[in-house]
N, C-alpha and C. Protein backbone atom coordinates (compact mmCIF):
# COMPACT_ATOMS: atom_id res chain seq x y z
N UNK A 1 87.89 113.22 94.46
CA UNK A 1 88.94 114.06 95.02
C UNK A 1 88.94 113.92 96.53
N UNK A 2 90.02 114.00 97.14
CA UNK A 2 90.33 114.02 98.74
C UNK A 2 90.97 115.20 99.21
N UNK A 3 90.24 115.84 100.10
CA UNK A 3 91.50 116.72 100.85
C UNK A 3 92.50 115.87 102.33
N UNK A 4 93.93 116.62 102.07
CA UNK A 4 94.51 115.91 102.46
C UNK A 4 95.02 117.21 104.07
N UNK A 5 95.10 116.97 105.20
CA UNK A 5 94.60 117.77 106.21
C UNK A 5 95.89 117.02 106.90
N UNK A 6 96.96 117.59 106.82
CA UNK A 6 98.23 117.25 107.86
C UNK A 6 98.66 119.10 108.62
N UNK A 7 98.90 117.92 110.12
CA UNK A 7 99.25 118.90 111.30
C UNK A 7 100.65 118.32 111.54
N UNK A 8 101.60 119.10 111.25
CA UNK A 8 103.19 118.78 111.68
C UNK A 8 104.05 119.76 112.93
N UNK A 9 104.93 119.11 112.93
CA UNK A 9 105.88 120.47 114.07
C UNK A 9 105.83 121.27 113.32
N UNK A 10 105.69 122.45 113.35
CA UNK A 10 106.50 123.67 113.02
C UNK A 10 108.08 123.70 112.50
N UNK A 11 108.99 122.81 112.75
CA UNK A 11 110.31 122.82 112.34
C UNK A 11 110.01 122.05 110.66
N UNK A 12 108.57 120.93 110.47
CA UNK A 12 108.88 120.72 109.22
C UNK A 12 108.11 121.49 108.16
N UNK A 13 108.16 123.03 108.47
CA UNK A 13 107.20 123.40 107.51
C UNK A 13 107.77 123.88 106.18
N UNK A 14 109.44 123.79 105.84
CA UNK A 14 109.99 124.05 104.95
C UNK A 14 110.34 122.70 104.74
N UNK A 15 110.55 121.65 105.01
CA UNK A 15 111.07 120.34 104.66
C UNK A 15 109.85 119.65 104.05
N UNK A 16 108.71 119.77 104.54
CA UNK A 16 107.52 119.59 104.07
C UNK A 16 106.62 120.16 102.58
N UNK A 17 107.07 121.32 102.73
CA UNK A 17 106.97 122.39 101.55
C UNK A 17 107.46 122.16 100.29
N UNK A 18 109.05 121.71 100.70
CA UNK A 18 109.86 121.47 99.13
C UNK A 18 109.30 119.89 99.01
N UNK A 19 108.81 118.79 99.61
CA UNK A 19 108.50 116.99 99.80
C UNK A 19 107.59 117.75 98.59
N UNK A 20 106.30 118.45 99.12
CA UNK A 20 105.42 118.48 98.20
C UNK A 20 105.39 119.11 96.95
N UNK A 21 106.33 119.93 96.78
CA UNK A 21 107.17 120.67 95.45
C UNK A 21 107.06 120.01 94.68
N UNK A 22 108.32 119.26 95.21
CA UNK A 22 109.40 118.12 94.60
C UNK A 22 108.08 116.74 93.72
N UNK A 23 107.30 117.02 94.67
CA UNK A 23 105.73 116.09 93.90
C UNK A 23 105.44 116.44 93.13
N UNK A 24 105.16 117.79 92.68
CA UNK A 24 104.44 118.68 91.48
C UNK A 24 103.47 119.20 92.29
N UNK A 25 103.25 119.17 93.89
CA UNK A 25 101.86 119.55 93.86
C UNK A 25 102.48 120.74 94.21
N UNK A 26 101.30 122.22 93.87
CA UNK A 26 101.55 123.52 93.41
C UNK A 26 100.37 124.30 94.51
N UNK A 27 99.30 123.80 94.27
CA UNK A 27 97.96 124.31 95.51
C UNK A 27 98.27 123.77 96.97
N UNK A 28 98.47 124.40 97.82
CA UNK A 28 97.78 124.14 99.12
C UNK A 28 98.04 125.50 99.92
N UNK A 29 97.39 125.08 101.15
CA UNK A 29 96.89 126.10 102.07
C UNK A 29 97.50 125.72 103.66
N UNK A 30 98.29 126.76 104.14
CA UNK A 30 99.22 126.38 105.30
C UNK A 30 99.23 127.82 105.98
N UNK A 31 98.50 126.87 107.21
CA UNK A 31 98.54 127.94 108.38
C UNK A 31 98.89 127.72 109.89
N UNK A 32 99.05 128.55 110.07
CA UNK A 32 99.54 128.04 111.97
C UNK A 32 98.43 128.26 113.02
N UNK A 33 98.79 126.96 113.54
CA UNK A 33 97.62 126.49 114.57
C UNK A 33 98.29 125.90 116.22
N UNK A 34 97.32 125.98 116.79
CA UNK A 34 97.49 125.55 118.17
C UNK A 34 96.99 124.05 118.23
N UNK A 35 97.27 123.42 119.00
CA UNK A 35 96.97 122.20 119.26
C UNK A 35 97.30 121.53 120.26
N UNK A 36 96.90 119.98 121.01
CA UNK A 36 97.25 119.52 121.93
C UNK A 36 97.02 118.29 121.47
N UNK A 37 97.40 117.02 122.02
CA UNK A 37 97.61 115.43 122.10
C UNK A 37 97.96 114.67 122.80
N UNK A 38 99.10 114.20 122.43
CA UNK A 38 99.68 112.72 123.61
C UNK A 38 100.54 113.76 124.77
N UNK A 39 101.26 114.64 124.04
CA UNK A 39 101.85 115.23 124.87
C UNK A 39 101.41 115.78 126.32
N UNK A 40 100.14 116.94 125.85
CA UNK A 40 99.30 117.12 126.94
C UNK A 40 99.87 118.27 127.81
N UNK A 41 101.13 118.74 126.51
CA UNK A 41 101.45 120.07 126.86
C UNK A 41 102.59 119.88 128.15
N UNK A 42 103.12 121.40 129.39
CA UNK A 42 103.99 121.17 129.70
C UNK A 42 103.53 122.18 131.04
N UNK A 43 103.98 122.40 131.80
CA UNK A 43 103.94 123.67 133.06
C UNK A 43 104.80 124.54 132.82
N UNK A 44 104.90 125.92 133.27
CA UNK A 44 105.91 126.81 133.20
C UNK A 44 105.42 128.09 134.41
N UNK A 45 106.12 128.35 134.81
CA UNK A 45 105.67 129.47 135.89
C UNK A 45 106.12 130.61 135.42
N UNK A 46 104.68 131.52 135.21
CA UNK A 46 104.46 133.30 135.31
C UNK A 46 104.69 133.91 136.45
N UNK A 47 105.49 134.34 136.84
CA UNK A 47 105.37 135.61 137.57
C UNK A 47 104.83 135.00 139.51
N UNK A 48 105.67 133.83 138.78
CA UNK A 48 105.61 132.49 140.28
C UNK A 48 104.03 131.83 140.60
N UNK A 49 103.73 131.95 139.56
CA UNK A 49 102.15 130.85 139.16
C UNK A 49 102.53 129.79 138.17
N UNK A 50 102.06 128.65 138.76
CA UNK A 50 102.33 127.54 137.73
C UNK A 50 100.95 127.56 136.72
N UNK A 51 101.63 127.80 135.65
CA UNK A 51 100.34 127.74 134.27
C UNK A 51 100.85 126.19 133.11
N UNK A 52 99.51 126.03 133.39
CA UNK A 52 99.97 124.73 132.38
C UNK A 52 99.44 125.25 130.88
N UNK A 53 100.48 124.94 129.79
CA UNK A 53 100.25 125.19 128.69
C UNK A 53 100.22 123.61 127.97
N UNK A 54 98.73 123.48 127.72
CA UNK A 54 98.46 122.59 127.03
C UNK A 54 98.04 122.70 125.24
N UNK A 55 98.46 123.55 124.93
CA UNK A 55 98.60 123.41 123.14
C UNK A 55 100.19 123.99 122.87
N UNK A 56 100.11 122.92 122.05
CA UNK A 56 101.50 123.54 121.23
C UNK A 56 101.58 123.98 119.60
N UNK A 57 102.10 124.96 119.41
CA UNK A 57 102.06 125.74 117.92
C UNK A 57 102.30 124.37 116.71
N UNK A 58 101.32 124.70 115.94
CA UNK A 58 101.80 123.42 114.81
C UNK A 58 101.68 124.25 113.83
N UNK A 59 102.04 123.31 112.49
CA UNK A 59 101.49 123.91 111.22
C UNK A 59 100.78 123.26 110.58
N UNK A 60 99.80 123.80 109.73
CA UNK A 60 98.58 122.94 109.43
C UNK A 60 98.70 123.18 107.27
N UNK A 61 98.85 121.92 106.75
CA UNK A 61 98.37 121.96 105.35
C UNK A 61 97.61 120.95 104.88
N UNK A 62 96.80 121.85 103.89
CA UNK A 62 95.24 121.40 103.43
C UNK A 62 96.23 121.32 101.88
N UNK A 63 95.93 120.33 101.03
CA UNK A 63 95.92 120.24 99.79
C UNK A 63 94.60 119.06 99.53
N UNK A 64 93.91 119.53 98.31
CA UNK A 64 93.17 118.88 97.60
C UNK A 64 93.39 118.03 96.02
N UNK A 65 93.22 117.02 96.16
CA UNK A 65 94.23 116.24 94.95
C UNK A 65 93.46 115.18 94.77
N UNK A 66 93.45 114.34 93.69
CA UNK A 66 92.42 113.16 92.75
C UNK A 66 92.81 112.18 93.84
N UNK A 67 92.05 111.40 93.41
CA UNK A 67 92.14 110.50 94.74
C UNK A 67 92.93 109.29 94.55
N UNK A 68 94.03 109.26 93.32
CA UNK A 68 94.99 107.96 92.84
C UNK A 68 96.25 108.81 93.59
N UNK A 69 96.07 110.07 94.12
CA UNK A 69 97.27 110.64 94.72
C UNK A 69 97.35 110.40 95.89
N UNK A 70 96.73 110.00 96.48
CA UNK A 70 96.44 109.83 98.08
C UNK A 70 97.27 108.93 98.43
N UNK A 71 97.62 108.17 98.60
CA UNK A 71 98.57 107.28 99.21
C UNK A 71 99.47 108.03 99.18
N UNK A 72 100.06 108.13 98.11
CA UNK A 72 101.55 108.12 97.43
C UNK A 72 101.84 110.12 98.27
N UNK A 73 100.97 111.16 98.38
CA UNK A 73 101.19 112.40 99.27
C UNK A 73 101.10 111.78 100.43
N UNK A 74 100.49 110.64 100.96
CA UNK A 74 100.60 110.44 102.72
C UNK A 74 102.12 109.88 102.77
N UNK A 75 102.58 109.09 102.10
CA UNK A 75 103.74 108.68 102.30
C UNK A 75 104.73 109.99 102.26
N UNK A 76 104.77 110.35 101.85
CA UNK A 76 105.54 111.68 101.28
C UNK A 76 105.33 112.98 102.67
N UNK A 77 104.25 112.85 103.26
CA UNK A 77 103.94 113.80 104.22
C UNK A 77 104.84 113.04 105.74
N UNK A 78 104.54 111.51 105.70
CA UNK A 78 105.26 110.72 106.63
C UNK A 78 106.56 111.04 106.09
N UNK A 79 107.52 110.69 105.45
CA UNK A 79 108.83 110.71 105.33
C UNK A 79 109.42 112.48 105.74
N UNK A 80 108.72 113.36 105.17
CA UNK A 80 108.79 114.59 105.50
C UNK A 80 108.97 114.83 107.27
N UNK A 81 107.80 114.19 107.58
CA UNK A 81 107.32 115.40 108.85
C UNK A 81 107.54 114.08 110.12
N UNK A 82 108.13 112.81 109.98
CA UNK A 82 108.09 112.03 111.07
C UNK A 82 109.70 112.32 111.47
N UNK A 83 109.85 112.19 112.97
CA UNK A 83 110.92 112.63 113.87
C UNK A 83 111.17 110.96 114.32
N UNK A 84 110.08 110.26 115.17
CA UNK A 84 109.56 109.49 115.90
C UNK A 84 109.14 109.85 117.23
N UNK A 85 109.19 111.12 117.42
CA UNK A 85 108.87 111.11 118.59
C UNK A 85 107.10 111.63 118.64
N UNK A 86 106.82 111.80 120.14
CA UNK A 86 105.17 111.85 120.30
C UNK A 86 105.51 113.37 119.89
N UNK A 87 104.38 113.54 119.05
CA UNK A 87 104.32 115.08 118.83
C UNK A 87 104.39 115.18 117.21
N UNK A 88 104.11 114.24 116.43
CA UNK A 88 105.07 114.55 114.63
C UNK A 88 104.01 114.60 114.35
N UNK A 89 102.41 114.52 114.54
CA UNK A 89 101.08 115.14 114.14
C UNK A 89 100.62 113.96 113.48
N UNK A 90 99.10 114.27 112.83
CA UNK A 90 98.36 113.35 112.21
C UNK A 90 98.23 114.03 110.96
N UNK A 91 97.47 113.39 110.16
CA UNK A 91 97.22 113.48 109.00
C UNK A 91 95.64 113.05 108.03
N UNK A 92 95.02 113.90 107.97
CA UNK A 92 93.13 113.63 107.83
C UNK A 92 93.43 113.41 106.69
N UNK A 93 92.02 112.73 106.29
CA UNK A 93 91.89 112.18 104.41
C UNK A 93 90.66 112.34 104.66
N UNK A 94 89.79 113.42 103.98
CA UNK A 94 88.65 113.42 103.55
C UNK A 94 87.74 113.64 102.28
N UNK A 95 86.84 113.38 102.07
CA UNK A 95 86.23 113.03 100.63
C UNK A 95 86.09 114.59 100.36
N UNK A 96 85.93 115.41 99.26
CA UNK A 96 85.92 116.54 98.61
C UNK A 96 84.45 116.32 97.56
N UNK A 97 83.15 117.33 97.62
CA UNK A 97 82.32 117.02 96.67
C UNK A 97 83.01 117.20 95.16
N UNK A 98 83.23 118.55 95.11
CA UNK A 98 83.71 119.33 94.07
C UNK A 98 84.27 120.58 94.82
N UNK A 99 85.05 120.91 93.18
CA UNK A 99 86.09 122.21 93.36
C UNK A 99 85.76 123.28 92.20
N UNK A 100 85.58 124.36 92.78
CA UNK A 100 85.42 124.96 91.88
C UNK A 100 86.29 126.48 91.50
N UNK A 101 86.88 126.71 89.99
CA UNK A 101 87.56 127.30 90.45
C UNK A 101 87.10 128.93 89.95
N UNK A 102 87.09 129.94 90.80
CA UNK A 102 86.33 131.34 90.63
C UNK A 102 86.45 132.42 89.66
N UNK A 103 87.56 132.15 89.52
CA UNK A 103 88.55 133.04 88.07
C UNK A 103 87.47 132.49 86.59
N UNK A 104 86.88 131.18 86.45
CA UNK A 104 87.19 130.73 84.77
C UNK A 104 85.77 129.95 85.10
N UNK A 105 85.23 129.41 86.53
CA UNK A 105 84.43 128.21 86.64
C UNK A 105 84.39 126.98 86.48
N UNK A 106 85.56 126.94 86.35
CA UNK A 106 85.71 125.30 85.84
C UNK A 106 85.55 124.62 87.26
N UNK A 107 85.09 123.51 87.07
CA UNK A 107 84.48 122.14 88.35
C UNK A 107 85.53 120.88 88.22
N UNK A 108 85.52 120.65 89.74
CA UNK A 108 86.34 119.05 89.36
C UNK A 108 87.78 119.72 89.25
N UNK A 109 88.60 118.36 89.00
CA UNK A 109 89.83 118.15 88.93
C UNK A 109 90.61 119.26 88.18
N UNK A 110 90.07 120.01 87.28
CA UNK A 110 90.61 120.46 86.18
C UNK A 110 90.39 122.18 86.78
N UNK A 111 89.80 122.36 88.00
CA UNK A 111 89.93 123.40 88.59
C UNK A 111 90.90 123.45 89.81
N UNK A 112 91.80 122.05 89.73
CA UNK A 112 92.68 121.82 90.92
C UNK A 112 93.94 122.77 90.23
């Protein structure tokens, strides 16, 4: 199993939402986060102080899925959440030991 760890704009968090629907996938976990990158953020003046704001609001989803799904959700997260411009986020792939699920105990895939 892989968890799959994409950071997008904020504008694709409903376009993104129904991509992964529309997949069958049903579990994940989406929250809003701060962040910074290529951009490196922007200046804006308070109260006639220049403050540089270097994170910008993203949205962050975690889904965990067998690992013959992996490609085929990164593509699906790219077509979703790419603009082209600097700023359309990355996307982590990491290995998962096990899952377990708390309601029943079941392990593995079959607790996804």
């Amino acid at each position: 199993m892989k968890k799959l760890t994409a950071v997008v704009r904020q504008e694709k968090l409903e376009v993104l939402k129904q991509a992964l629907f529309d997949k069958g996938i049903r579990g994940m976990t989406i929250s809003q986060v701060q962040g910074c990158g290529n951009q490196h953020g922007w200046k804006e003046y308070v109260r006639g102080t220049e403050v540089l704001l270097n994170t910008i609001p993203k949205v962050e989803f975690e889904i965990v899925v067998d690992d013959e799904q992996v490609n085929d959700l990164v593509q699906v997260v790219c077509d979703a959440a790419r603009t082209g411009e600097v700023g359309d986020g990355k996307i982590f792939v990491t290995p998962v030991e096990d899952v377990i699920r708390i309601r029943t105990g079941e392990h593995g895939p079959a607790a996804l």
